[in-house]
Protein backbone atom coordinates (compact mmCIF):
# COMPACT_ATOMS: atom_id res chain seq x y z
CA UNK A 1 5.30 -7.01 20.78
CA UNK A 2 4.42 -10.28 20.19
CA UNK A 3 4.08 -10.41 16.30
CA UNK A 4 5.06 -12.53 13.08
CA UNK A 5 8.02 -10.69 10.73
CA UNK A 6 6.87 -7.54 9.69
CA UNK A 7 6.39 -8.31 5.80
CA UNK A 8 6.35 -10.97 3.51
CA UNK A 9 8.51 -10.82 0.51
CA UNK A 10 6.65 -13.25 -2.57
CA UNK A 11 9.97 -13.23 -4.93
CA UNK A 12 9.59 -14.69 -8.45
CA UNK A 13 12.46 -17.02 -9.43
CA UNK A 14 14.38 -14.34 -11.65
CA UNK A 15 12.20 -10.59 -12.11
CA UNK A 16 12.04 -9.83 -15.41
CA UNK A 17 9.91 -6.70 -15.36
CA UNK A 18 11.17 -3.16 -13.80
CA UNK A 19 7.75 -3.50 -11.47
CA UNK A 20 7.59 -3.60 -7.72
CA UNK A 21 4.02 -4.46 -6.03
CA UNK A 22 3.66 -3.16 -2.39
CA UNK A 23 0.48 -4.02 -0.03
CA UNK A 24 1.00 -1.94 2.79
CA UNK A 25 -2.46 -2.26 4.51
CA UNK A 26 -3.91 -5.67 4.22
CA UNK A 27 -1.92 -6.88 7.47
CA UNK A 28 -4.28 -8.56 9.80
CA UNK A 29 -1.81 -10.39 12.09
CA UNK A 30 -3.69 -8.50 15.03
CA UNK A 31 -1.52 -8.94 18.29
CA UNK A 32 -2.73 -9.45 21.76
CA UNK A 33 -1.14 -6.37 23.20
CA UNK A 34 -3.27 -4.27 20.71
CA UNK A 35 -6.57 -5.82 21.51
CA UNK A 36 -5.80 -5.18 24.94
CA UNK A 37 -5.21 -1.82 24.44
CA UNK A 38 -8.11 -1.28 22.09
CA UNK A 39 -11.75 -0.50 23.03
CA UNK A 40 -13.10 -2.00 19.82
CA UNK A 41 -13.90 -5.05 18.58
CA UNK A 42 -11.85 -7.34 15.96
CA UNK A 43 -13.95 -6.81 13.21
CA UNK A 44 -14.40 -3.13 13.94
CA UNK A 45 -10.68 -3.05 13.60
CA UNK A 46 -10.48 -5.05 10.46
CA UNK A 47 -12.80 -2.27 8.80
CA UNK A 48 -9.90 -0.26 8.32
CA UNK A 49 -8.02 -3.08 6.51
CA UNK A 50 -7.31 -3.18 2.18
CA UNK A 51 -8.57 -6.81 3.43
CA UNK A 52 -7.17 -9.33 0.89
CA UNK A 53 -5.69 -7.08 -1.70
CA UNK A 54 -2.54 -9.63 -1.28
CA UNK A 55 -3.97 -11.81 -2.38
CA UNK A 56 -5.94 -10.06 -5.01
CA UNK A 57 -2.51 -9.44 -6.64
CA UNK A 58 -0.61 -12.70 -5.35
CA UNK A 59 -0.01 -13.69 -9.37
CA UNK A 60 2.54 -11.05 -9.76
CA UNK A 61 5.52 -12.99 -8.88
CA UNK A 62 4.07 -15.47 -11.70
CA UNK A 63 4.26 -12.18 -14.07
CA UNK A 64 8.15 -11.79 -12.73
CA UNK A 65 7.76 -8.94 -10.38
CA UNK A 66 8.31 -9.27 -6.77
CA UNK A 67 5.29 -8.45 -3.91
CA UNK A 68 5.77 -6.87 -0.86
CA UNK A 69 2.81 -6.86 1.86
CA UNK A 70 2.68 -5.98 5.46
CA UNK A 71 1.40 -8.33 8.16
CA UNK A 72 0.68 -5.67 10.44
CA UNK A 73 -2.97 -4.37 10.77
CA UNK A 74 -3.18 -0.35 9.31
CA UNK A 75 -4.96 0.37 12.71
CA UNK A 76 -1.45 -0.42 14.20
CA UNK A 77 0.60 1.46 12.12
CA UNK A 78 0.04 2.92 8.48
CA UNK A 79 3.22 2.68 6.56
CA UNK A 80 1.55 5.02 3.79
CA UNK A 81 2.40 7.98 6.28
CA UNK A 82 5.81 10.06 7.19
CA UNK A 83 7.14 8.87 10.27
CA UNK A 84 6.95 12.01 11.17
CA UNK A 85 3.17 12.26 10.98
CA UNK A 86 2.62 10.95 14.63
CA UNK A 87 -0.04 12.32 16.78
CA UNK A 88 1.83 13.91 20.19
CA UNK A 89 -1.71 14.14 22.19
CA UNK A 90 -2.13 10.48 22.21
CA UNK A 91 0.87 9.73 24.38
CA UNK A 92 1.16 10.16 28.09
CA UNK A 93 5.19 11.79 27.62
CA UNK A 94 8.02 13.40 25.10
CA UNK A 95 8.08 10.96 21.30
CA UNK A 96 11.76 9.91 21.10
CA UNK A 97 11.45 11.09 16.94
CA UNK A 98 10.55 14.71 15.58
CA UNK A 99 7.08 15.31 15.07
CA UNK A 100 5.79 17.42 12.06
CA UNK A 101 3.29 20.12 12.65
CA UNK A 102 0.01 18.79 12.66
CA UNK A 103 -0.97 17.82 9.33
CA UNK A 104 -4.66 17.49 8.51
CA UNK A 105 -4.62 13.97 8.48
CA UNK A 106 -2.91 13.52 11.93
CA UNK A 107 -5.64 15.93 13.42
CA UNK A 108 -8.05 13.63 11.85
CA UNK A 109 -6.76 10.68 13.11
CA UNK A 110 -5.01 9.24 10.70
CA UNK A 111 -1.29 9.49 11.69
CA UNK A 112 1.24 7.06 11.01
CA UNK A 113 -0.34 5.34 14.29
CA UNK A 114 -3.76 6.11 13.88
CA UNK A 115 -6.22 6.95 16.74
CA UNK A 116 -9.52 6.12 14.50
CA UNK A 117 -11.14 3.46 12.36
CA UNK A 118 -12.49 3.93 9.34
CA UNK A 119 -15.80 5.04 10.86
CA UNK A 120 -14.47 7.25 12.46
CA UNK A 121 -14.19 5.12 16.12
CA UNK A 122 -11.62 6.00 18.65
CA UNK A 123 -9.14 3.30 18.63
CA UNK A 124 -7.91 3.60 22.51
CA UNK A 125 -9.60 4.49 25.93
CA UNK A 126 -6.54 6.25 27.04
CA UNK A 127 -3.33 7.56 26.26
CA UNK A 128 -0.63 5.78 24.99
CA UNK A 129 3.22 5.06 26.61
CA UNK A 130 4.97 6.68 24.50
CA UNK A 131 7.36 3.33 24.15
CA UNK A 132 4.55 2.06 22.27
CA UNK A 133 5.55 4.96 19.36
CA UNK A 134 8.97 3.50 19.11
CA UNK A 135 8.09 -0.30 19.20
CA UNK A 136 6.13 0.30 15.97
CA UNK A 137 8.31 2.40 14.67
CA UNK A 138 11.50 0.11 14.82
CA UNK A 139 9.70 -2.85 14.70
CA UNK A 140 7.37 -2.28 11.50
CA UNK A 141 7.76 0.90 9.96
CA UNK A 142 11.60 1.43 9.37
CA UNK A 143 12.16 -2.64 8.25
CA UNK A 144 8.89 -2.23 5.84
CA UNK A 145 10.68 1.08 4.16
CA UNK A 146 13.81 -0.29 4.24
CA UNK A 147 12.71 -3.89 2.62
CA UNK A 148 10.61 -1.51 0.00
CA UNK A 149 13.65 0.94 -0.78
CA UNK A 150 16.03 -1.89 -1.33
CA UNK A 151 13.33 -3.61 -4.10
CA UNK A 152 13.36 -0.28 -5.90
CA UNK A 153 17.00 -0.02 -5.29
CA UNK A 154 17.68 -3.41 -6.99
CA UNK A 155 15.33 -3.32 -9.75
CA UNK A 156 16.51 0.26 -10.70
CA UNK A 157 20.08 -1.50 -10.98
CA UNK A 158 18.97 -3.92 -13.02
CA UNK A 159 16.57 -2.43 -15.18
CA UNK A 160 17.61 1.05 -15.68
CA UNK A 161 13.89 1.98 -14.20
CA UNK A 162 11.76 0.93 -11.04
CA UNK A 163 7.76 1.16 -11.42
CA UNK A 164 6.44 0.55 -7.50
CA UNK A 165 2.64 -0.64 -7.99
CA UNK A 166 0.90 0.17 -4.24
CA UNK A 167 -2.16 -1.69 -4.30
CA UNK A 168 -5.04 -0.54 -2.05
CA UNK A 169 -8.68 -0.80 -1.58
CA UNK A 170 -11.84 1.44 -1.02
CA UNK A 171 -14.78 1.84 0.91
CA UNK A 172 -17.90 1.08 -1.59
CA UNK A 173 -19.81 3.60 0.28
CA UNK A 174 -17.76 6.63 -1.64
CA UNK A 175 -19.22 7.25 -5.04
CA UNK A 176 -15.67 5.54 -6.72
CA UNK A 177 -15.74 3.91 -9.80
CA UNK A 178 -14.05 -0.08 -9.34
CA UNK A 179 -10.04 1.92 -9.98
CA UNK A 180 -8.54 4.72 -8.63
CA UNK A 181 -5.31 5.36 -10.27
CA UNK A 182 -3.31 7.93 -8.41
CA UNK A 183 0.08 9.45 -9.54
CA UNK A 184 0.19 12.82 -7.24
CA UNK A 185 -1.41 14.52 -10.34
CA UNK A 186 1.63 12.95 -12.17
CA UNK A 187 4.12 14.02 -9.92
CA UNK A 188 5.18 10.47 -9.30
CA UNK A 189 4.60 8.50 -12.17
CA UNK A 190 5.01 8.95 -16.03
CA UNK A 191 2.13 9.98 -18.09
CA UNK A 192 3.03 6.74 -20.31
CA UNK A 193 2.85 4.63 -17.59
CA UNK A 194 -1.03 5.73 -16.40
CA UNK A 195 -1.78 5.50 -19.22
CA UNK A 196 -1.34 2.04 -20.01
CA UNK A 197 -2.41 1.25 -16.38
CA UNK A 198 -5.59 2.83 -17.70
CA UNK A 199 -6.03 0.76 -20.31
CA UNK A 200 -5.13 -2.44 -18.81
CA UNK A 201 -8.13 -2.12 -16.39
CA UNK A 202 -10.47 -0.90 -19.20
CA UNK A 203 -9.48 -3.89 -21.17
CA UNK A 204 -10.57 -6.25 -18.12
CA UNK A 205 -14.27 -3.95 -18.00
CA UNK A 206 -12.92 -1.81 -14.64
CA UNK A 207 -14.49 1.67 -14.84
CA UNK A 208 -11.54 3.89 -14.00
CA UNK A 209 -10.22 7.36 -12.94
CA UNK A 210 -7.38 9.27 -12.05
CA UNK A 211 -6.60 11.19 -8.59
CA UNK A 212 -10.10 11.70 -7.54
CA UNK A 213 -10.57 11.07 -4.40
CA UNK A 214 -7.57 9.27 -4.22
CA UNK A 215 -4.09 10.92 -5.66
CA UNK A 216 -1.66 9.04 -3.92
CA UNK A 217 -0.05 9.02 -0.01
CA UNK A 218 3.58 9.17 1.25
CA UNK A 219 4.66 6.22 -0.83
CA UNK A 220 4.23 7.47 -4.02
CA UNK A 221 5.72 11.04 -2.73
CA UNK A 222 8.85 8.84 -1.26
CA UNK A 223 9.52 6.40 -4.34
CA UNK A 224 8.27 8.29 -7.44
CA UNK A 225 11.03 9.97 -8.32
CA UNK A 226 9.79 10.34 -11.78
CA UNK A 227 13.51 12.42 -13.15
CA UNK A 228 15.73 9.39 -11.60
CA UNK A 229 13.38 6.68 -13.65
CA UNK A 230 11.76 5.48 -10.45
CA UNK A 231 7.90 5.61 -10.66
CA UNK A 232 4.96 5.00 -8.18
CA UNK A 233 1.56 4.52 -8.97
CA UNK A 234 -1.52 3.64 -6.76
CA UNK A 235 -4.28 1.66 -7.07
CA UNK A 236 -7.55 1.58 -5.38
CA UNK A 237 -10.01 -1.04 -5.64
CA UNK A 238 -13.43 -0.82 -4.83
CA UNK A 239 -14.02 -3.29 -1.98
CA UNK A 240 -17.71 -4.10 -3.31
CA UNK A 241 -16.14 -6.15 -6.38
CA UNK A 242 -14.79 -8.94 -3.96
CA UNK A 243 -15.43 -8.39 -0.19
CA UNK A 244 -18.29 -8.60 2.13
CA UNK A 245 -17.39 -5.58 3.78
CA UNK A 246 -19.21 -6.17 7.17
CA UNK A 247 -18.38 -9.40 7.97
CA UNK A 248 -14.67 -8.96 6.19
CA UNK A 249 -14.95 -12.22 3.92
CA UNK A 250 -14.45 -12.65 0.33
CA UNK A 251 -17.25 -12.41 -1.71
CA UNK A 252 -18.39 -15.60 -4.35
CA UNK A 253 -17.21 -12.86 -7.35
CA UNK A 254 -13.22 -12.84 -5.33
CA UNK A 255 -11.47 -15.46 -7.66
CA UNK A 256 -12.70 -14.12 -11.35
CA UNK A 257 -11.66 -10.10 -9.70
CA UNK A 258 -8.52 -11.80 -8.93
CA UNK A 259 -7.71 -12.98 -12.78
CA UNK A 260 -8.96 -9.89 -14.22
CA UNK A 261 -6.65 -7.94 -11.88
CA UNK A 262 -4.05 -10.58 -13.13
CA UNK A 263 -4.43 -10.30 -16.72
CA UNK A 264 -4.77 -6.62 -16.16
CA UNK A 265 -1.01 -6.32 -14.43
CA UNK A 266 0.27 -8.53 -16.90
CA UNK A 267 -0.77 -6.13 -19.64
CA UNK A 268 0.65 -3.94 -17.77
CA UNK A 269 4.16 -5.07 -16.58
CA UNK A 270 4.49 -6.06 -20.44
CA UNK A 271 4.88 -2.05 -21.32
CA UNK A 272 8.12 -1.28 -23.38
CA UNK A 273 10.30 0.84 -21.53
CA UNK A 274 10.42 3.95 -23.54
CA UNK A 275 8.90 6.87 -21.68
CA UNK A 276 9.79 5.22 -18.19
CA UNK A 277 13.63 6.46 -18.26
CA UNK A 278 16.76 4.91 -19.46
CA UNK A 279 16.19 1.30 -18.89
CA UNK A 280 16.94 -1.37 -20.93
CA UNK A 281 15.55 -5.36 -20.18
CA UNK A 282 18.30 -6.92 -19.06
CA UNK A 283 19.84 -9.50 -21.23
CA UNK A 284 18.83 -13.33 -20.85
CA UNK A 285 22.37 -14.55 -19.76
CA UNK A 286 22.21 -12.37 -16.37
């Protein structure tokens, strides 16, 4: 597969908050070999894209926190799934990794390598060789995890606690308000910390709410691990705040969404500690 490294890693100079930001979906390095395989067109494969959220939260390295985004398109592969969650009926033999029992979002589609858009389109015209399934996997998947893992990894050394921020965006055709926070119901993610996510984005003028329709995917299950001090929240944005969401371009409005976001995370990532686990900030000589 002829594609660029599967992430980027934006590192600030020296972290100084226990937050890691994650952008799993706003790839949109789109390789040959997919178009060829595709029966769509570009842009109806860029309608499954968080298009831009990147760069929607690109300021958080100035805030001291590190971002992590995919370069890989969703419709390839969606990291916010089990590896597990792969659909068996869209190859042509035996997957070389064990298969869960079909979930409801692999029978919709929506595996870890989708078969649908967003709307709903089939992505391919025919099955699949099943060395396709472990290209993607080894390729993207496993060094995405194992890039995110070692942020949390590292910042829960340093800090005491690791808060993973997944940043996402929505369809504006849902009846969302601008920010869905999700915490799994807050399964992954201390009440203390929604909270004060909550009242970051009020403070900017975001409507908000929790969970609804969005509680959170197989990130947050993976890294919140709430008892250990390692938290994972999600964020949804509604896409009609900054993007044109048929031709996939930034809207006029993309740069002042982009500093209220900013301001927002940087009330945010300036949360004491207390509530999060045992942390401590670490101290200036380090």
């Amino acid at each position: 597969m002829n594609q660029p490294p599967p992430f980027r890693l934006d590192r600030p100079a020296r972290q100084s908050v226990p937050f890691v930001f994650a952008s799993p979906h706003s790839g949109r390095a789109y390789p040959q070999s997919l178009l060829a395989l595709s029966q769509l067109d570009s842009v109806t494969l860029r309608r499954s894209e968080d298009a831009f959220v990147d760069e929607l939260f690109a300021g958080m390295t100035a805030l001291g926190a590190p971002l992590l985004a995919a370069q890989f398109p969703r419709v390839l592969l969606d990291v916010n799934r089990s590896i597990a969650e792969l659909d068996r009926t869209m190859f042509d033999g035996a997957l070389n990794v064990k298969v869960d029992a079909p979930s409801p979002r692999v029978a919709a589609g929506l595996g870890v390598i989708p078969r649908i858009v967003r709307d709903g389109a089939e992505i391919y015209s025919r099955k699949l060789d099943t060395a396709e399934a472990d290209v993607r996997l080894e390729q993207l998947y496993k060094p995405y995890h194992a890039a995110l893992a070692g942020l949390m990894v590292e910042t829960h050394a340093r800090f005491g606690v690791a808060v993973l921020i997944d940043c996402h965006s929505m369809p504006s055709t849902l009846v969302v308000p601008d920010i869905v926070l999700g915490d799994r119901y807050g399964a992954s993610a201390a009440p203390v910390l929604t909270a004060r996510a909550e009242s970051a984005f009020l403070r900017e003028g975001f409507t908000v709410t929790r969970n609804t329709p969005y509680a959170g995917g197989h990130t947050t299950l993976q890294y919140g691990k709430v008892a250990s001090g390692c938290h994972a929240l999600q964020i949804e944005i509604n896409r009609a705040l900054y993007l044109d969401e048929d031709k996939i371009t930034r809207k006029p409005s993309f740069g002042l969404v982009r500093a209220r976001l900013t301001r927002s995370m940087e009330y945010l990532t300036a949360m004491p500690l207390t509530g999060l686990g045992s942390g401590t900030l670490p101290l200036v000589a380090e």
